[in-house]
Protein backbone atom coordinates (compact mmCIF):
# COMPACT_ATOMS: atom_id res chain seq x y z
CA UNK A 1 29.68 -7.28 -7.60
CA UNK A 2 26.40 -6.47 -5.71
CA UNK A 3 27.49 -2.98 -3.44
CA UNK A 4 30.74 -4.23 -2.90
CA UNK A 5 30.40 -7.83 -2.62
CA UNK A 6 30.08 -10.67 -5.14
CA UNK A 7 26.70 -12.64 -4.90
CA UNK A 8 28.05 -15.82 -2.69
CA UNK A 9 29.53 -13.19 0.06
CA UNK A 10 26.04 -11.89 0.36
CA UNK A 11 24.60 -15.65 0.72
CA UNK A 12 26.89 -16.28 3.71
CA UNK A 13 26.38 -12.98 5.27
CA UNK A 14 22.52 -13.42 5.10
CA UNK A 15 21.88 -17.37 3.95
CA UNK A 16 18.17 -16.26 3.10
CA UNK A 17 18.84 -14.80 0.20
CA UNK A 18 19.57 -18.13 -1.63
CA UNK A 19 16.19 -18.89 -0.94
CA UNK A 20 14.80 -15.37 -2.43
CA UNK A 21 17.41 -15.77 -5.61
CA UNK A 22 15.33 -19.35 -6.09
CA UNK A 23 11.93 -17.44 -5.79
CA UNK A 24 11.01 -19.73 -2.89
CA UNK A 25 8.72 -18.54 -0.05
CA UNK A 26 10.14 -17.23 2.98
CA UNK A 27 8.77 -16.01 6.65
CA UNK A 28 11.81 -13.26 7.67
CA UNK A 29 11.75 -12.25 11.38
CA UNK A 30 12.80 -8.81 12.32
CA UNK A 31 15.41 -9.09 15.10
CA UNK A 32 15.76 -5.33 15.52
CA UNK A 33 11.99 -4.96 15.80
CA UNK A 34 11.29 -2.45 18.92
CA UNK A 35 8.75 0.31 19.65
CA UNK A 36 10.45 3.63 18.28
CA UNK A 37 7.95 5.94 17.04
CA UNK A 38 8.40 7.87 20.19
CA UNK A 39 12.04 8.66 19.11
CA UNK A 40 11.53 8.57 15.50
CA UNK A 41 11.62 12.58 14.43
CA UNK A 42 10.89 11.89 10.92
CA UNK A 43 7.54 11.92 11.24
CA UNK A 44 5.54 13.65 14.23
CA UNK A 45 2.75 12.89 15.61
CA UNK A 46 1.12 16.70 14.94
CA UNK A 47 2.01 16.21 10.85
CA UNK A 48 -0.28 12.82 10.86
CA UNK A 49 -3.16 15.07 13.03
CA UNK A 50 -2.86 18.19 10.30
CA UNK A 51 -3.01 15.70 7.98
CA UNK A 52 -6.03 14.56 8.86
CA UNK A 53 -7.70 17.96 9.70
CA UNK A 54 -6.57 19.14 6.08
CA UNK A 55 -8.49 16.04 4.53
CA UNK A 56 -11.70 17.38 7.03
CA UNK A 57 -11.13 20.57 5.07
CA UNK A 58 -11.52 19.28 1.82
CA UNK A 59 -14.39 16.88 2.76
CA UNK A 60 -16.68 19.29 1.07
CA UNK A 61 -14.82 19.74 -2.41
CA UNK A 62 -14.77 15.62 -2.43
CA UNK A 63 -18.23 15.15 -1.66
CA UNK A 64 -18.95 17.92 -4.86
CA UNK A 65 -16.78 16.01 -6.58
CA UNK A 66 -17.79 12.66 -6.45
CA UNK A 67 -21.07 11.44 -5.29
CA UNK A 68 -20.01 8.37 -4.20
CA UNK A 69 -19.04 10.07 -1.20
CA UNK A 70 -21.79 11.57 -0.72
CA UNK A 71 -22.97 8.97 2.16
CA UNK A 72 -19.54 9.57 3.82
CA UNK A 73 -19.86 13.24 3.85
CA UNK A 74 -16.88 13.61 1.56
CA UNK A 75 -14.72 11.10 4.09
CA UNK A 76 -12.50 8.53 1.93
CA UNK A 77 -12.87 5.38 4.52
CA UNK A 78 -13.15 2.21 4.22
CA UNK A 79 -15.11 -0.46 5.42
CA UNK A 80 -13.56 -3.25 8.39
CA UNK A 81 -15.33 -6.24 8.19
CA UNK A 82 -14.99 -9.72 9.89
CA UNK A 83 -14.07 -11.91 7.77
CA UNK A 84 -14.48 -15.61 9.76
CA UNK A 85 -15.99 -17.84 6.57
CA UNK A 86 -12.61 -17.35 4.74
CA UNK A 87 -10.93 -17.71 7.88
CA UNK A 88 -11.94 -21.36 8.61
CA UNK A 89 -11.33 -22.02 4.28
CA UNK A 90 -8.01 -20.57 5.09
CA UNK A 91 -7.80 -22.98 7.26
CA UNK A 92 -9.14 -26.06 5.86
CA UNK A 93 -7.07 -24.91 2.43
CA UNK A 94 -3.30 -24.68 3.75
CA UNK A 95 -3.92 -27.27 6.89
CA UNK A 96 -3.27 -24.74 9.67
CA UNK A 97 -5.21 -23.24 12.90
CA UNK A 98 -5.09 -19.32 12.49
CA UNK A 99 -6.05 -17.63 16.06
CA UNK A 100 -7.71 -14.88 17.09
CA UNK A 101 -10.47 -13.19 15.22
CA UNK A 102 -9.59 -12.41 11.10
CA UNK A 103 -10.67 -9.07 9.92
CA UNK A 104 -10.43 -7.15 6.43
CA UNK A 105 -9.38 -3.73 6.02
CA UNK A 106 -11.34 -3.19 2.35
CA UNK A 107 -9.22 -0.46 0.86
CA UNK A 108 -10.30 -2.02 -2.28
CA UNK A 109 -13.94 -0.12 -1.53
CA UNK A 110 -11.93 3.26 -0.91
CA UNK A 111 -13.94 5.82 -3.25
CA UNK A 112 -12.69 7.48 -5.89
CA UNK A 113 -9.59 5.36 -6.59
CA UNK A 114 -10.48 1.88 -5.43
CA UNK A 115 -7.11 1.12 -3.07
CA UNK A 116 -5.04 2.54 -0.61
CA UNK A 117 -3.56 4.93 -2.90
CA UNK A 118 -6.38 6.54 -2.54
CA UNK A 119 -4.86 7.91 0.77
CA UNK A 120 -1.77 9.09 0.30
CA UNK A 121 -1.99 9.86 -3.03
CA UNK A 122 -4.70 11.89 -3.11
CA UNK A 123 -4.02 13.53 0.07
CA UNK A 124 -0.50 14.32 -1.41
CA UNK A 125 -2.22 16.17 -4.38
CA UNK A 126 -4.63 18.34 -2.32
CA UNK A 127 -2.13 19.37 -0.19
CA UNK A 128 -0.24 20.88 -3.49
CA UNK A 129 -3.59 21.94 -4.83
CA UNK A 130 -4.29 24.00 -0.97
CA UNK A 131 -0.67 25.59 -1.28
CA UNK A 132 -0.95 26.65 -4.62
CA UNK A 133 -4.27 28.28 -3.86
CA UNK A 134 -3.12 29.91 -0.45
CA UNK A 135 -0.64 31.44 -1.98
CA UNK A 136 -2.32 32.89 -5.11
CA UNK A 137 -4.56 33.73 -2.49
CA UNK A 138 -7.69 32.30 -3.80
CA UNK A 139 -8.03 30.22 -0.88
CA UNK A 140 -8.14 30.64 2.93
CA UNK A 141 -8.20 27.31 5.21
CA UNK A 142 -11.68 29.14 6.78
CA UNK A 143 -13.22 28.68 3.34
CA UNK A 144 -15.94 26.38 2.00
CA UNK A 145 -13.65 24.29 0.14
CA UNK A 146 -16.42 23.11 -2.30
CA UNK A 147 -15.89 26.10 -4.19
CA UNK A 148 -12.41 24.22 -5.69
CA UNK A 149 -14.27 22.64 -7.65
CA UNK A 150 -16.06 25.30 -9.96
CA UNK A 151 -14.95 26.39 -13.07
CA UNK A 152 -12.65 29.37 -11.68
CA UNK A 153 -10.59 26.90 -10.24
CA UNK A 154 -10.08 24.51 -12.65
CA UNK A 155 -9.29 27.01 -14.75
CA UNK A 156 -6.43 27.94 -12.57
CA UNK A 157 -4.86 24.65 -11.57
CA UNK A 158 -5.07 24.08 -15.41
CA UNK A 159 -1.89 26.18 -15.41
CA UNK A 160 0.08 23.49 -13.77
CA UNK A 161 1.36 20.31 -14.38
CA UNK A 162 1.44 17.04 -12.06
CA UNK A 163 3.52 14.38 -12.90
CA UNK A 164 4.24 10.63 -10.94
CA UNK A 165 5.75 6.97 -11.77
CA UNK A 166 3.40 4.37 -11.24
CA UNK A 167 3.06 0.75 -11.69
CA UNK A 168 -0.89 0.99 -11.35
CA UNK A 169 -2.56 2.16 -8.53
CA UNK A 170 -1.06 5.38 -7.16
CA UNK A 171 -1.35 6.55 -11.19
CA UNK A 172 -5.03 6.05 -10.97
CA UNK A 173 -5.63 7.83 -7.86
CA UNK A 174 -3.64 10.81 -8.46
CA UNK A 175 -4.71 10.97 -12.13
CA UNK A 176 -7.97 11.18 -11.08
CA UNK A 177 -7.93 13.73 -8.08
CA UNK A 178 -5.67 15.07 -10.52
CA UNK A 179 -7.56 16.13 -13.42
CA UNK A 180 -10.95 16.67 -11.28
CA UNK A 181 -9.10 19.49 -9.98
CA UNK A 182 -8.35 20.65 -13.45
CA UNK A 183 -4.21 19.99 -13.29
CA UNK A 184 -2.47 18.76 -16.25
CA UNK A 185 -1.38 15.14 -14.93
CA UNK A 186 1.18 12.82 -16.86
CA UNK A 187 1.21 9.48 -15.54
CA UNK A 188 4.80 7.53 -15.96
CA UNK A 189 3.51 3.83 -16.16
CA UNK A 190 6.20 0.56 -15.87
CA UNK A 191 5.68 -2.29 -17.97
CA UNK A 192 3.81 -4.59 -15.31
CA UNK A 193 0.61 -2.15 -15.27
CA UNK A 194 -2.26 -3.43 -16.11
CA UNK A 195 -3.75 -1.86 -19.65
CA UNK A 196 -6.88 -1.31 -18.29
CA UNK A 197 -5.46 0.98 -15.47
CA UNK A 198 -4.04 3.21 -18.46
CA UNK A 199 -7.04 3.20 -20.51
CA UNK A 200 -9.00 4.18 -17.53
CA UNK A 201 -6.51 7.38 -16.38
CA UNK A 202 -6.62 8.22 -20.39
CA UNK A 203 -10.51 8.06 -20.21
CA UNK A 204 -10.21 10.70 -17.65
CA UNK A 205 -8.21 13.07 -19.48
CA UNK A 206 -4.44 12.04 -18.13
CA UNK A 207 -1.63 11.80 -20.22
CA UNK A 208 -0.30 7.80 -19.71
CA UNK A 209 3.59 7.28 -20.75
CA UNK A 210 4.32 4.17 -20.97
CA UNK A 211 7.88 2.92 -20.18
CA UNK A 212 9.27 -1.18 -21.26
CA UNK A 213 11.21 -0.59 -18.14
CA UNK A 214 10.32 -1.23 -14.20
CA UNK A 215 9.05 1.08 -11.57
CA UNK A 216 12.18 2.47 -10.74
CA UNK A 217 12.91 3.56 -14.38
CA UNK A 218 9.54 4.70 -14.51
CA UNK A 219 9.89 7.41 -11.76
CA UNK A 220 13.21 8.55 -13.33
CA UNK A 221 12.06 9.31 -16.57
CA UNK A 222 8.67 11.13 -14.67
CA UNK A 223 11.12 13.27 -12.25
CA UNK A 224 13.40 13.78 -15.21
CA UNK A 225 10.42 15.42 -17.45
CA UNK A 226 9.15 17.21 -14.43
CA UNK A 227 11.94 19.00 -13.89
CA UNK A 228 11.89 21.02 -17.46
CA UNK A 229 9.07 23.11 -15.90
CA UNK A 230 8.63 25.73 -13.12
CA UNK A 231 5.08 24.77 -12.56
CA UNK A 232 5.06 21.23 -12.64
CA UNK A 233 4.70 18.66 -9.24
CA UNK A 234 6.39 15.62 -9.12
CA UNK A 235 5.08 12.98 -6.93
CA UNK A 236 7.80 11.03 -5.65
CA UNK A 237 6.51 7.29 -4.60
CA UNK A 238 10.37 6.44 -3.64
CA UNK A 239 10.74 9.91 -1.18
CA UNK A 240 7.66 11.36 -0.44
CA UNK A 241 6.71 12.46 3.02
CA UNK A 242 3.04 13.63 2.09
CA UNK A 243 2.54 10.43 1.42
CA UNK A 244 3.68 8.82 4.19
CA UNK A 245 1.61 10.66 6.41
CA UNK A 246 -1.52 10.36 3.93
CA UNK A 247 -1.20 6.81 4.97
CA UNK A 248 -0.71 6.76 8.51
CA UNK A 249 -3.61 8.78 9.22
CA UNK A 250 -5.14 5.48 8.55
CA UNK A 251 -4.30 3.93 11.67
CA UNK A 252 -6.03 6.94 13.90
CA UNK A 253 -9.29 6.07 11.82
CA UNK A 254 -8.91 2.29 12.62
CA UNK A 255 -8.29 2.98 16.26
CA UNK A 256 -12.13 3.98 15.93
CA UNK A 257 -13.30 1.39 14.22
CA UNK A 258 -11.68 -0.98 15.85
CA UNK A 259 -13.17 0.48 19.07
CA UNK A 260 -17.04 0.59 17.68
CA UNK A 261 -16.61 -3.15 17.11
CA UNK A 262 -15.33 -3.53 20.58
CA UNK A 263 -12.27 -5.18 19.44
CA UNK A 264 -9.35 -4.43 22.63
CA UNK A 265 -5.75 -4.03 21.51
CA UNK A 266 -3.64 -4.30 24.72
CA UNK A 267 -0.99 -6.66 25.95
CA UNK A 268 -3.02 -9.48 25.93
CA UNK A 269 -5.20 -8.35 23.07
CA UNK A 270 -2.42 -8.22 20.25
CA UNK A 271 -3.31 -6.81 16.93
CA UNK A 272 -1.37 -8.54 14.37
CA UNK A 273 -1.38 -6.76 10.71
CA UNK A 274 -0.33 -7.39 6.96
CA UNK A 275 0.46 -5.15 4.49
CA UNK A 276 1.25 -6.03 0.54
CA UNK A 277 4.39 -4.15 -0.19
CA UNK A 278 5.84 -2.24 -3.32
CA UNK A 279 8.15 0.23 -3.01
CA UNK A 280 6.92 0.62 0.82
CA UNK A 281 5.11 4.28 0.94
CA UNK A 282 1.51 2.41 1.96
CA UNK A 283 2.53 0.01 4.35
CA UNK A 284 5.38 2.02 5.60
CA UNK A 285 3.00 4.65 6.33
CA UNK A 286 0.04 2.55 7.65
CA UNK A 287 2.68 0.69 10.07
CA UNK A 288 4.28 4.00 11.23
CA UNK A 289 0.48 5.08 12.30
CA UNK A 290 -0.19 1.73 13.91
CA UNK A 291 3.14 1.99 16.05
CA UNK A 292 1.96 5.70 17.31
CA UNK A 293 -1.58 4.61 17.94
CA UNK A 294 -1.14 0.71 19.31
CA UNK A 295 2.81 1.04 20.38
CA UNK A 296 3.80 -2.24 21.05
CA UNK A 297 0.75 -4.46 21.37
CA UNK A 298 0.47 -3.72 17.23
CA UNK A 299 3.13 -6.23 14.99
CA UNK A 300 3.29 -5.05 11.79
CA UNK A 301 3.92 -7.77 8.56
CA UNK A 302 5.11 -6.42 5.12
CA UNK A 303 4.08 -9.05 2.35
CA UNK A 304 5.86 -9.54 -1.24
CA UNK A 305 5.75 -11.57 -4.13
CA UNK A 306 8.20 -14.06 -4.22
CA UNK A 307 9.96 -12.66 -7.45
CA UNK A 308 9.85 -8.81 -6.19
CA UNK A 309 11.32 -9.03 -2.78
CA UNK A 310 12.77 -5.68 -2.56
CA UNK A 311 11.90 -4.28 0.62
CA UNK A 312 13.27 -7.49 2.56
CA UNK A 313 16.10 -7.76 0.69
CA UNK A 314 16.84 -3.96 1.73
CA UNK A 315 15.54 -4.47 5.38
CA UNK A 316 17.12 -7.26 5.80
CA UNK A 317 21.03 -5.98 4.70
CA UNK A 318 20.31 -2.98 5.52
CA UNK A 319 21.25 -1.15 2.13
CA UNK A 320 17.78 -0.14 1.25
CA UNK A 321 17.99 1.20 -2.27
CA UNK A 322 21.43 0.52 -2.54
CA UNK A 323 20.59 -3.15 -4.07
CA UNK A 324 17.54 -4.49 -5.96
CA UNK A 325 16.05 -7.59 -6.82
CA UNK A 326 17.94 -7.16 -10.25
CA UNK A 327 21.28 -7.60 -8.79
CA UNK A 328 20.48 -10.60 -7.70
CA UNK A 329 19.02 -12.44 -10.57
CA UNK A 330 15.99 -12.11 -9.38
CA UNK A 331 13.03 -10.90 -12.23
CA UNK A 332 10.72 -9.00 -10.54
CA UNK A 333 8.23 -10.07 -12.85
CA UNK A 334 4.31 -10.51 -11.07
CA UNK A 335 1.03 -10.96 -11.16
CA UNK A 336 0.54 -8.23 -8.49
CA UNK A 337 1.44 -5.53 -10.40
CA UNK A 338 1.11 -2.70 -7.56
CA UNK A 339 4.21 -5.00 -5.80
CA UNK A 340 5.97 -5.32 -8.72
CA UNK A 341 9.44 -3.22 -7.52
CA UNK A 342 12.44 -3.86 -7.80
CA UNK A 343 14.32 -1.28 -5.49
CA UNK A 344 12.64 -0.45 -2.68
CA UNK A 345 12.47 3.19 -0.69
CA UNK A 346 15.18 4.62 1.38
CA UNK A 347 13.45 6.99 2.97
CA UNK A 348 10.47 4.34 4.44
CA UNK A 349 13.41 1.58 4.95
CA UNK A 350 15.37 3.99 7.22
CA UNK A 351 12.20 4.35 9.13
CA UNK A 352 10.40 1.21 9.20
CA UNK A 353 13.48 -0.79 9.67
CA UNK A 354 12.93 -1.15 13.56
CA UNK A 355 9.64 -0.88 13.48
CA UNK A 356 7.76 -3.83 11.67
CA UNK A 357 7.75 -7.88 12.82
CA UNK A 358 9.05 -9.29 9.26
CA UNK A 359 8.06 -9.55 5.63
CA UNK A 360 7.14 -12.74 4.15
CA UNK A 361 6.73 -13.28 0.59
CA UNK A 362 4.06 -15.38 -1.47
CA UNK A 363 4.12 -17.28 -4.85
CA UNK A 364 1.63 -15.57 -7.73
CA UNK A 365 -0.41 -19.07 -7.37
CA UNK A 366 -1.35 -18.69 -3.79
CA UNK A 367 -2.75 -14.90 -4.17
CA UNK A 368 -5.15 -16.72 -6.92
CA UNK A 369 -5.97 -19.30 -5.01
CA UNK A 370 -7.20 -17.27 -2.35
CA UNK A 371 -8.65 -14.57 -5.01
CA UNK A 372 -11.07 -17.55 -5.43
CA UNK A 373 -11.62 -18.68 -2.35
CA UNK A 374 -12.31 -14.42 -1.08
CA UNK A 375 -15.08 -14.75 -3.56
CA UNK A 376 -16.69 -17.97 -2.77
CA UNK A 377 -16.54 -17.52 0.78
CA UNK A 378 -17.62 -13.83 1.65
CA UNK A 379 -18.16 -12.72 -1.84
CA UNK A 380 -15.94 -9.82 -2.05
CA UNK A 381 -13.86 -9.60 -4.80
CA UNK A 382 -9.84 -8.17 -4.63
CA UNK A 383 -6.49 -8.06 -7.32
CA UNK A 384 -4.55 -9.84 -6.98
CA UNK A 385 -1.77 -8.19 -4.90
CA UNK A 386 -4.33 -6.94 -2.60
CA UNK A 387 -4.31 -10.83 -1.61
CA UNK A 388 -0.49 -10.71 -0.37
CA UNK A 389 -1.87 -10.04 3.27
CA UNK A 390 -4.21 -12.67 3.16
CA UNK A 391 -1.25 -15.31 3.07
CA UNK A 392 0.25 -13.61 6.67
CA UNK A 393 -2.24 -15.48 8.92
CA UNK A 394 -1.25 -19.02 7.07
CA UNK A 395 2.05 -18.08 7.25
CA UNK A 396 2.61 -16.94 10.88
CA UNK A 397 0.49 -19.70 12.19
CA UNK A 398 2.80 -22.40 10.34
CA UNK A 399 6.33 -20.51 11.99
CA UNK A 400 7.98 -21.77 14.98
CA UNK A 401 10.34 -19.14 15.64
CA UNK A 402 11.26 -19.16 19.19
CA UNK A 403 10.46 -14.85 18.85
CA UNK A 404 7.28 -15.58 17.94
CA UNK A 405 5.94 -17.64 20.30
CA UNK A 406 4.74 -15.36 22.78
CA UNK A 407 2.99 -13.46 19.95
CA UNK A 408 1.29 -16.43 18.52
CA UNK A 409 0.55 -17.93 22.42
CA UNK A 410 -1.73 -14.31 22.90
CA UNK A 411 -3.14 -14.55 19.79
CA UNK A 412 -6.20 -16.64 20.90
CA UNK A 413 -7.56 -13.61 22.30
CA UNK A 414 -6.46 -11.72 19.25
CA UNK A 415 -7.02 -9.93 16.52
CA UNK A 416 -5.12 -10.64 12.80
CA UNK A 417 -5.99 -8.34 10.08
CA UNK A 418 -4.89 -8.55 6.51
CA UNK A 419 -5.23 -4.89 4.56
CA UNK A 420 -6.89 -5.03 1.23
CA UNK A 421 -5.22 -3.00 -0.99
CA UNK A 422 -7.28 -2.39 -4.34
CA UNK A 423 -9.90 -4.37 -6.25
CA UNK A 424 -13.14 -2.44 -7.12
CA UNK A 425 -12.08 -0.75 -9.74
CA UNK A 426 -10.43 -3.80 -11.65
CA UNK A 427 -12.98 -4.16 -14.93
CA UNK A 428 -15.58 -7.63 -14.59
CA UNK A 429 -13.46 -9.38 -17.68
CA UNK A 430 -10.92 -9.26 -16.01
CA UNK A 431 -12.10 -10.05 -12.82
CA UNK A 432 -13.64 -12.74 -13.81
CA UNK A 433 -10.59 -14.79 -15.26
CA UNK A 434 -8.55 -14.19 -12.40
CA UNK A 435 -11.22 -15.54 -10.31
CA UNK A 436 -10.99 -19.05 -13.18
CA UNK A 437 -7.68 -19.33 -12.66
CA UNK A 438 -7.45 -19.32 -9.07
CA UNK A 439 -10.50 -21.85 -9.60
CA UNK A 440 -8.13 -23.86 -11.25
CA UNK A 441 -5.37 -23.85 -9.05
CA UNK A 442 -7.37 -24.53 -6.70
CA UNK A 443 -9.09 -27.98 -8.11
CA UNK A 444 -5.59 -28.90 -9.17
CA UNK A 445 -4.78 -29.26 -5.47
């Protein structure tokens, strides 16, 4: 029994899910999509704005931090870049026609933590780090915020404890912010993350805990062992409304570059977006922006690998993290390690679930095929589940759903961008044999 209901009830309330159960791909349209954010209280506008005014305020601590910000001014951006070669290999690759202009989002180039962790994670752990300081009253928000990272500081924040599940990414990036602040940080790490992400949190000082179980076990066991002290934080990837907004202030700084490069989003100008998907904190966040900024001229995609489909099996029957891929047979076992979750969040389901277009979800082969072809083409070089979004063009332009027509009609004078999610940071070894295997798959075509 699955929440009630043996397995074959659930297949003939929602026939799609014998097609997830077989890992196949699927395209899932959402036909409760509407433009809520205006209604949507969990999230106001003003908390996304302080949000980003609190990240101006530590601009100067970040930039004495880490010099690679330096040229930023202490700013943790990433580049947008057209990205037309790999559009027309796209193309030429799959056999389809994908409108409108094809633009990257390169969160893989975010400093410090080399994916979009780096927002909402980090912002998450300044945020503690301000409170904490406020209120020991060794900070005021007037201050030169540089001055959190001297010794005096670190010496204080050394006093408490940080603690978060992770299957890769949002470990590294609040492991580092982390333990440059001078916290003691514990990193709860599934089974699917990569050993180099560990070794490289361990390098800089974090505690790694390593768990033979799944995401969702791993943020158990972390809230479980954060709860034995008075002074430790516990991140909470699976209910966290820090990050949440750390993400969505995203879509306020792509409003701007989207404007420098001249690029319209109206009506007839549709923006069409695609966001790998884990436990849905990132692209839940990130799509919640884009619906305040862009309303209804933005459609938001959610993309998963074909053996983790959590957050459209919990969109999609509206249970959330009542059910996981588990229940259904299903392995949740991936190449894309930052995707690899079983149970998906409540908290962004409840408010996402009227919000975004669909979720499609893509085979482990096709994200290193296009690894390769991301290389050859424009020579910049992502992980593997950063290359979930890059499937949503080829998949959209190959659907015809009678919703979708209008959408794909307008696209001509379009814009589709796929979010790249992490990738600098992944070591060259390692890099390199993804980028031979995708080689392979490719030449086996």
């Amino acid at each position: 029994m699955i929440a009630g209901k043996p397995i074959d009830k659930w297949i003939e309330e929602y026939p799609l899910i014998k097609e997830l159960v077989e890992t196949k791909e699927v395209f899932w349209i959402n036909r409760n999509s509407q433009d809520q954010t205006k209604d949507n209280v969990a999230v106001g506008i003003e908390e996304i704005k302080e949000a980003e005014t609190r990240l101006h305020r530590f601009s100067p601590f970040i930039k004495a931090s880490f010099p690679e910000t330096e040229s930023s001014n202490g700013l943790i951006e990433s580049p947008l870049v057209d990205i037309e070669l790999m559009k027309n290999r796209l193309e030429d690759t799959y056999d389809c026609r994908i409108k409108g202009n094809l633009l990257l989002k390169c969160d893989n180039e975010l400093p410090i933590a080399g994916s979009i962790k780096a927002r909402g994670g980090i912002y998450e752990v300044l945020k503690h780090a301000e409170k904490l300081a406020i209120e020991n009253k060794k900070l005021s928000i007037t201050d030169d915020y540089s001055k959190m990272s001297s010794k005096e500081f670190k010496e204080f924040f050394s006093d408490y404890s940080i603690a978060v599940g992770s299957t890769g990414n949002l470990g590294l990036s609040i492991g580092i912010i982390s333990a440059e602040l001078g916290f003691n940080v514990t990193v709860h790490m599934s089974h699917d993350a990569k050993e180099w992400k560990k070794e490289l949190l361990r390098e800089k000082g974090v505690k790694v805990v390593e768990h033979a179980s799944d995401f969702s076990k791993a943020v158990e066991k972390g809230r479980e062992e954060c709860l034995k002290s008075d002074t430790c934080y516990f991140i909470d990837d699976e209910n966290s409304k820090d990050l949440f907004i750390g993400y969505a202030v995203a879509a306020f700084r792509l409003k701007k570059q989207l404007d420098r490069m001249k690029i319209h989003v109206d009506e007839n100008h549709p923006l069409v977006v695609y966001l790998p998907c884990g436990v849905g904190g990132g692209p839940g966040g990130v799509a919640y922006g884009l619906k305040k900024v862009f309303g209804e001229n933005v459609h938001c995609f959610f993309a998963e690998p074909t053996h983790s489909p959590s957050m459209l099996l919990g969109l999609m029957t509206d249970k959330h993290d009542q059910i996981s891929v588990q229940d259904f047979g299903i392995d949740n076992r991936t190449a894309a390690d930052g995707l690899a979750v079983g149970r998906p969040s409540r908290f962004v389901g409840q408010i996402v679930k009227k919000l975004i277009s669909g979720v499609y979800t893509v085979d482990d082969d096709e994200l290193f095929k296009m690894l390769a072809l991301l290389v050859d083409c424009e020579n910049i070089q992502l992980e593997p589940s950063a290359l979930a979004g890059m499937y949503g063009p080829v998949q959209l332009s190959k659907t015809d759903d009678v919703s979708l027509v209008k959408l794909n009609n307008s696209l001509a004078s379009g814009t589709q961008l796929v979010w790249a999610t992490g990738g600098s940071l992944v070591p060259e070894k390692i890099m390199v044999e993804d980028y031979k295997k995708g080689k392979t798959l490719l030449h086996s075509l």
